[in-house]
PDB file of N, CA and C in Angstrom:
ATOM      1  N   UNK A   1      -8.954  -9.930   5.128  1.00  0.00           N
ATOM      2  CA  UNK A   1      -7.715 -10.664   5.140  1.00  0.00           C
ATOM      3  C   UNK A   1      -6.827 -10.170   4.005  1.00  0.00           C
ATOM      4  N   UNK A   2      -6.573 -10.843   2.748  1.00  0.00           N
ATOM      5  CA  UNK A   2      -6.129 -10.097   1.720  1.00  0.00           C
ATOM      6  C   UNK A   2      -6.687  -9.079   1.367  1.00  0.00           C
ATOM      7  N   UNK A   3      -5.595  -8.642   0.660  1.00  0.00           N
ATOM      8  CA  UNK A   3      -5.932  -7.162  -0.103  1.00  0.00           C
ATOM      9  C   UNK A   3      -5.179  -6.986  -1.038  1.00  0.00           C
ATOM     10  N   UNK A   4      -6.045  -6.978  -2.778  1.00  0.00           N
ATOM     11  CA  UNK A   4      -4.651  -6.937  -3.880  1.00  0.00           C
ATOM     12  C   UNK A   4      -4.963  -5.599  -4.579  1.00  0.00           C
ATOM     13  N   UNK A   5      -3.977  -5.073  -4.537  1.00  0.00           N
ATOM     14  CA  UNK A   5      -4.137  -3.489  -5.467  1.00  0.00           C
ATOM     15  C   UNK A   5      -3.318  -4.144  -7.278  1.00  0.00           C
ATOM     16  N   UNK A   6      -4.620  -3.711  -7.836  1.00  0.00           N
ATOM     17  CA  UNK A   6      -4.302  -3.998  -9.395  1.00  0.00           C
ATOM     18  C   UNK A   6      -3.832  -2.430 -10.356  1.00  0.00           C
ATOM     19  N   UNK A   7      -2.758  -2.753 -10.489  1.00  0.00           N
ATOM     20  CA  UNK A   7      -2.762  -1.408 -11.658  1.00  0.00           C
ATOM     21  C   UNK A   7      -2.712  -1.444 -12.966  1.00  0.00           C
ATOM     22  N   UNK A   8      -3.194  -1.137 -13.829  1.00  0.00           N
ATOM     23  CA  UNK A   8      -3.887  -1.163 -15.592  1.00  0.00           C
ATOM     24  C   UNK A   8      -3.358  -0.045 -15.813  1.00  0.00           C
ATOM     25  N   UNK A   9      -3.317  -0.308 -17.160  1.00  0.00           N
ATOM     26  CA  UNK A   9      -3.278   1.011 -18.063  1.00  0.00           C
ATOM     27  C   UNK A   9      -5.130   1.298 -17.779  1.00  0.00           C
ATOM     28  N   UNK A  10      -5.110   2.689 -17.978  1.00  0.00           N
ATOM     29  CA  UNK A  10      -6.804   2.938 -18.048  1.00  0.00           C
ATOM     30  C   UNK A  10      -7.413   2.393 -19.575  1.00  0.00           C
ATOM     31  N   UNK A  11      -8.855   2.319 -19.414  1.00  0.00           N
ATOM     32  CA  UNK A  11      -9.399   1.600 -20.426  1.00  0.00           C
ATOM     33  C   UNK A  11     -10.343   0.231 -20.584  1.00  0.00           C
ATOM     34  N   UNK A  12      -9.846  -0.411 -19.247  1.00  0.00           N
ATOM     35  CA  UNK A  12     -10.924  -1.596 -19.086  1.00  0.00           C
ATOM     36  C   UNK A  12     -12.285  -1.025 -18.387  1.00  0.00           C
ATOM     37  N   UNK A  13     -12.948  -1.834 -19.451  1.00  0.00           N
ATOM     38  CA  UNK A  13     -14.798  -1.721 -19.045  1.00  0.00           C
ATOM     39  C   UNK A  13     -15.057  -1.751 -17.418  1.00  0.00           C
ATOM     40  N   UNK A  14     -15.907  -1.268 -17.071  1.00  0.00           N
ATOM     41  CA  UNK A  14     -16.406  -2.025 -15.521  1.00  0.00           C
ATOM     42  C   UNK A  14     -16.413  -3.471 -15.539  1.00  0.00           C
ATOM     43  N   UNK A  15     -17.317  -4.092 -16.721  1.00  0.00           N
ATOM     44  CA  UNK A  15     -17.696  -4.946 -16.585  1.00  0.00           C
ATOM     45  C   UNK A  15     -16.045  -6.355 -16.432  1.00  0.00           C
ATOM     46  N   UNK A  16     -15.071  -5.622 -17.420  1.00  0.00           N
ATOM     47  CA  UNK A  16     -13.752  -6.516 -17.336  1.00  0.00           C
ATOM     48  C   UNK A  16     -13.045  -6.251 -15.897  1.00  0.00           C
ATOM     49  N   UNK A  17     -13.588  -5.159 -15.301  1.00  0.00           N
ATOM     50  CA  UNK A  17     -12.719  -4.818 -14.125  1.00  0.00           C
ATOM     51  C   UNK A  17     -13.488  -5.999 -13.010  1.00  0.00           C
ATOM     52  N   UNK A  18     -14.997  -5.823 -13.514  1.00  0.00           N
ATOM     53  CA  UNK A  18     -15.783  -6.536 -12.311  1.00  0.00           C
ATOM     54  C   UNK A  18     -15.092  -8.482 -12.202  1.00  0.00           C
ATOM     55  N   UNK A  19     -15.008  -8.460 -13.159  1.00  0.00           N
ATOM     56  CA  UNK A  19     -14.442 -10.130 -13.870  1.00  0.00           C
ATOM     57  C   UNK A  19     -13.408 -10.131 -13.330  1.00  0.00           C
ATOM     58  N   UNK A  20     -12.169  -9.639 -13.208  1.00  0.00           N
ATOM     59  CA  UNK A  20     -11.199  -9.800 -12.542  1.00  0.00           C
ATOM     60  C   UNK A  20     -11.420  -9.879 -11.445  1.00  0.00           C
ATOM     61  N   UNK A  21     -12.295  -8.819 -10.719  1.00  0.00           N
ATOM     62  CA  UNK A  21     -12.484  -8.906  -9.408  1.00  0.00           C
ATOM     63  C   UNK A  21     -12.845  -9.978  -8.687  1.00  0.00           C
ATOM     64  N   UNK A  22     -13.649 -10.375  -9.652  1.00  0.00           N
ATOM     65  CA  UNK A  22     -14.253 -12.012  -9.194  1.00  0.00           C
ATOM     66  C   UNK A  22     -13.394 -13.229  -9.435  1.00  0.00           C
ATOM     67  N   UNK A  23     -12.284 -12.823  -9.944  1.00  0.00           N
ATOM     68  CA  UNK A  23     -11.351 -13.875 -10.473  1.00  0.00           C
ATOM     69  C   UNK A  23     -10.262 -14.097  -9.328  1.00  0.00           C
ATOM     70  N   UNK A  24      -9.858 -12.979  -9.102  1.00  0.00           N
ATOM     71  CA  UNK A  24      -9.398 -12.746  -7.861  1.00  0.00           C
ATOM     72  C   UNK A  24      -9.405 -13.373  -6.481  1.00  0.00           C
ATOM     73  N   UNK A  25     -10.832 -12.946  -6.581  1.00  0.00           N
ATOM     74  CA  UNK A  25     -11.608 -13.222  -5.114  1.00  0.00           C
ATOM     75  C   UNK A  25     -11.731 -14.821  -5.165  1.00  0.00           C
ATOM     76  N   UNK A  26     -12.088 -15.255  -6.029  1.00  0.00           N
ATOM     77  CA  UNK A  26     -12.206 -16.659  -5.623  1.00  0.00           C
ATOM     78  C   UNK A  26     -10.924 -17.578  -5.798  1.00  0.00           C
ATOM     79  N   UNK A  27     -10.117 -17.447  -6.626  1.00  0.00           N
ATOM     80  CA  UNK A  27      -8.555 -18.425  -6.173  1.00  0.00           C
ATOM     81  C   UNK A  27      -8.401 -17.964  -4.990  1.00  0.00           C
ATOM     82  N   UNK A  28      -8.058 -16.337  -4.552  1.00  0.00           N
ATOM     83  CA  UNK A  28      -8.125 -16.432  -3.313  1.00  0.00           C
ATOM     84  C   UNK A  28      -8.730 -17.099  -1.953  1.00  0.00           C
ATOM     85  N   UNK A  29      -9.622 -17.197  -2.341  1.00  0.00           N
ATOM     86  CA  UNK A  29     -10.361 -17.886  -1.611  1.00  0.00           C
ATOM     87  C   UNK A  29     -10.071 -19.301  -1.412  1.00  0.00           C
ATOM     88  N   UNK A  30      -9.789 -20.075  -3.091  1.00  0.00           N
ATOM     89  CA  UNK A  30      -9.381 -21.404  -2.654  1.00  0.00           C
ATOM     90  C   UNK A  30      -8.102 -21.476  -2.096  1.00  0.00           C
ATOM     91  N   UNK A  31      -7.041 -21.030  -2.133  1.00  0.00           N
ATOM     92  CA  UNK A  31      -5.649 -20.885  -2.012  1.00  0.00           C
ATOM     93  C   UNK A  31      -6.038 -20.815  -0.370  1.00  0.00           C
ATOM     94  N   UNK A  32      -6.599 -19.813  -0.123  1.00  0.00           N
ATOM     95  CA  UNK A  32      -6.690 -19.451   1.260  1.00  0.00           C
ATOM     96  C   UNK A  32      -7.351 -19.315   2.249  1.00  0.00           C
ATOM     97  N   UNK A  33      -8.234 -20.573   1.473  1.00  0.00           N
ATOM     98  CA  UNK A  33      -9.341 -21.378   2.591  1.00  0.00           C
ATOM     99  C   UNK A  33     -10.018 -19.754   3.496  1.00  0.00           C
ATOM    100  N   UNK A  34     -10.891 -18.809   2.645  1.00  0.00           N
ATOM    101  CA  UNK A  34     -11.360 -17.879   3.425  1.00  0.00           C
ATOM    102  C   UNK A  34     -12.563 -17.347   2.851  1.00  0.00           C
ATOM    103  N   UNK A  35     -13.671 -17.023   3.175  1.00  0.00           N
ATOM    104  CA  UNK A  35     -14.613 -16.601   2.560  1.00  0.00           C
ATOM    105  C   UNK A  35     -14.353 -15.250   1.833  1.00  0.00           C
ATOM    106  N   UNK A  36     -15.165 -14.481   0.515  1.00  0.00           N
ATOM    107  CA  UNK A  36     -15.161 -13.651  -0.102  1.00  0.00           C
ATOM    108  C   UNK A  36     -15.785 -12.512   0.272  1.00  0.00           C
ATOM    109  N   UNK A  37     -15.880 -12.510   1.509  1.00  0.00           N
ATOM    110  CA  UNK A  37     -16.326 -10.770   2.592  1.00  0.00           C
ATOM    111  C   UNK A  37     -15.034 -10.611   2.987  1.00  0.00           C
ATOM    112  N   UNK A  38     -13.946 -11.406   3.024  1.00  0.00           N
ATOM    113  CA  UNK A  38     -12.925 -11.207   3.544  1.00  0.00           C
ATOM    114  C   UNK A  38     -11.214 -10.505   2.829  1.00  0.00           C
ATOM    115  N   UNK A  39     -11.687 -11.149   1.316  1.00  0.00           N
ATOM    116  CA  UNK A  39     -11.227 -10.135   0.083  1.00  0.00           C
ATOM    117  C   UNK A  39     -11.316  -9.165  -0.440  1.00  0.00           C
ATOM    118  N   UNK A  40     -10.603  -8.094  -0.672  1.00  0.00           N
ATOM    119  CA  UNK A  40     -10.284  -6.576  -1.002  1.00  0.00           C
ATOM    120  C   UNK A  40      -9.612  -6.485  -2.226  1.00  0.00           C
ATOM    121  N   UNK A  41      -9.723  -6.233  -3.359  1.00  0.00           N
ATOM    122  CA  UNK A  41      -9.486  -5.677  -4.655  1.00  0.00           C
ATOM    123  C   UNK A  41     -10.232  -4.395  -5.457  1.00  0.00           C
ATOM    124  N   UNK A  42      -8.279  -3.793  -5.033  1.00  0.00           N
ATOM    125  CA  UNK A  42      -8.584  -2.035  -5.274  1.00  0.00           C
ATOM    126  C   UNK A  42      -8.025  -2.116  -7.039  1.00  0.00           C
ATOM    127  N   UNK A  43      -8.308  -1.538  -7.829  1.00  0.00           N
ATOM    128  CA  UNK A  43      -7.709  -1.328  -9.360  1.00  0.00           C
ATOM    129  C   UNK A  43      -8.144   0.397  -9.495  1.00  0.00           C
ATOM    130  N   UNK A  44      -6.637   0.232  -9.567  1.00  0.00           N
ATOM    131  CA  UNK A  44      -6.048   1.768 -10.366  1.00  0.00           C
ATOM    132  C   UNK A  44      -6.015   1.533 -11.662  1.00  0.00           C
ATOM    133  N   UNK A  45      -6.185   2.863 -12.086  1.00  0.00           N
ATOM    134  CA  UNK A  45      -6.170   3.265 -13.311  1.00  0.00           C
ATOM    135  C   UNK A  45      -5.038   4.238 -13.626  1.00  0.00           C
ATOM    136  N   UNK A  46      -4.402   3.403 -14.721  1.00  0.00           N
ATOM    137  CA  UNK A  46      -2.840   4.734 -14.563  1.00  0.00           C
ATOM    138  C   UNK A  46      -3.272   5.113 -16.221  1.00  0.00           C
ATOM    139  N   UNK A  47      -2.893   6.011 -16.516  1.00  0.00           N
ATOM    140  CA  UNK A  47      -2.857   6.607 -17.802  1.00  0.00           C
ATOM    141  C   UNK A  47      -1.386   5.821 -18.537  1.00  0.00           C
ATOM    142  N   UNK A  48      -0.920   6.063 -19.504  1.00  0.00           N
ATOM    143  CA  UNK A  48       0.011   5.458 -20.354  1.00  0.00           C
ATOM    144  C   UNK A  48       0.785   6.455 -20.250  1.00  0.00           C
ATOM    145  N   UNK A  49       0.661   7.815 -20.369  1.00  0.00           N
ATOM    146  CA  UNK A  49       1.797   9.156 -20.253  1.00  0.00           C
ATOM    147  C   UNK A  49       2.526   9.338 -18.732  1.00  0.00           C
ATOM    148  N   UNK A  50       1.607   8.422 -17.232  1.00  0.00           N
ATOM    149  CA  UNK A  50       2.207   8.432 -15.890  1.00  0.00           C
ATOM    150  C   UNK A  50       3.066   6.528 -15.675  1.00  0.00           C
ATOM    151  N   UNK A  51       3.126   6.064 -16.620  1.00  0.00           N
ATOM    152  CA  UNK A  51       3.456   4.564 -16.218  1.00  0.00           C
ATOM    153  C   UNK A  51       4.887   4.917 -17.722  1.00  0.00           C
ATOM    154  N   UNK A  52       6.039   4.328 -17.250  1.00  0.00           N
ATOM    155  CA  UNK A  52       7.552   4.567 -17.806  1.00  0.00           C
ATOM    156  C   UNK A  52       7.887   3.015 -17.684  1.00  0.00           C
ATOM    157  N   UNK A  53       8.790   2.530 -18.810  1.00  0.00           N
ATOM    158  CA  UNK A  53       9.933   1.707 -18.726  1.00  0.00           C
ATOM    159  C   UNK A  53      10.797   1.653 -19.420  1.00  0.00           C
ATOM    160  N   UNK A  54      11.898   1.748 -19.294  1.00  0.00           N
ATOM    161  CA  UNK A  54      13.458   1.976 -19.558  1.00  0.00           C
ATOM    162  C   UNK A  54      13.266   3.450 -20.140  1.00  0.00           C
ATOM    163  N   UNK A  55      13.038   4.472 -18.942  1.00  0.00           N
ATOM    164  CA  UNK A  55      12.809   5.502 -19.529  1.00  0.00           C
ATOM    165  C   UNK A  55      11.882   6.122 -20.340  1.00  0.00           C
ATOM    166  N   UNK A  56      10.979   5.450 -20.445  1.00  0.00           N
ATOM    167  CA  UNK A  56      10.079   6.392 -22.006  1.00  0.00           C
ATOM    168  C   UNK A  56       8.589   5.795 -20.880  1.00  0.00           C
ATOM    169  N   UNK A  57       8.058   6.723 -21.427  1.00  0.00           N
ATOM    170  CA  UNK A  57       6.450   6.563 -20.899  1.00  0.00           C
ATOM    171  C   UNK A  57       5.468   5.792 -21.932  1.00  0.00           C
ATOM    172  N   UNK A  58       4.899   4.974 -21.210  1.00  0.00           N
ATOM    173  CA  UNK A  58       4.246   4.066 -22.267  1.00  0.00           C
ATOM    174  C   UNK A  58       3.497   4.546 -23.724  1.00  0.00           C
ATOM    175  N   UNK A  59       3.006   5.886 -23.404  1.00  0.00           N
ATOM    176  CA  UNK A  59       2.137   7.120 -24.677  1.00  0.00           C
ATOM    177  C   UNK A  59       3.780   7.060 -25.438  1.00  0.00           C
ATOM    178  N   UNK A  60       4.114   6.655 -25.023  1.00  0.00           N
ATOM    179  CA  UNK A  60       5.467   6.852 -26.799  1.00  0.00           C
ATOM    180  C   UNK A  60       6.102   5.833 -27.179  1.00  0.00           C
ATOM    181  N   UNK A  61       5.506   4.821 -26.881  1.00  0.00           N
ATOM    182  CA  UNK A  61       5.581   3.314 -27.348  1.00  0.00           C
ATOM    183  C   UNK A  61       5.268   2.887 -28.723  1.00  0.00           C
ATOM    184  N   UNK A  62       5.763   2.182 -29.253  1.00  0.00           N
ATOM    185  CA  UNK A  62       5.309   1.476 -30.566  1.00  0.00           C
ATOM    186  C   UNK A  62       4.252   0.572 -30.874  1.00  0.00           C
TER     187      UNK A  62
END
C-alpha cells in the first residue's frame, strides 16, 4: 500500500535507519488501519557535496 522514500544526508547507522523504519511502519499503520507487510520504506543516502540549498551544496556549509 504505502511507500515512503526517505532521503538523509549519508551517515546514519543501520541500526538508526532500522528505527525509523519501524517508526514509520507503524503510525502508518495506525493512521491507515493496514498491516506492516503492506509498508515500503526505501532510504537514500545522499552525500552533502550532491544535496544544494540556495545554491551552495551542503559540504560548504557552516
Amino acid at each position: 500500500m504505502p511507500t515512503f522514500r526517505v532521503e538523509l544526508f549519508e551517515g546514519r547507522t543501520p541500526e538508526k535507519k532500522k528505527e525509523l523504519m519501524e517508526a514509520i511502519t507503524k503510525e502508518s499503520c495506525r493512521v491507515l488501519g493496514c498491516g506492516p507487510e503492506s509498508v515500503d520504506v526505501i532510504i537514500y543516502d545522499i552525500p552533502k557535496h550532491d544535496w544544494g540549498t540556495a545554491g551552495k551544496p551542503w559540504s560548504e556549509a557552516d
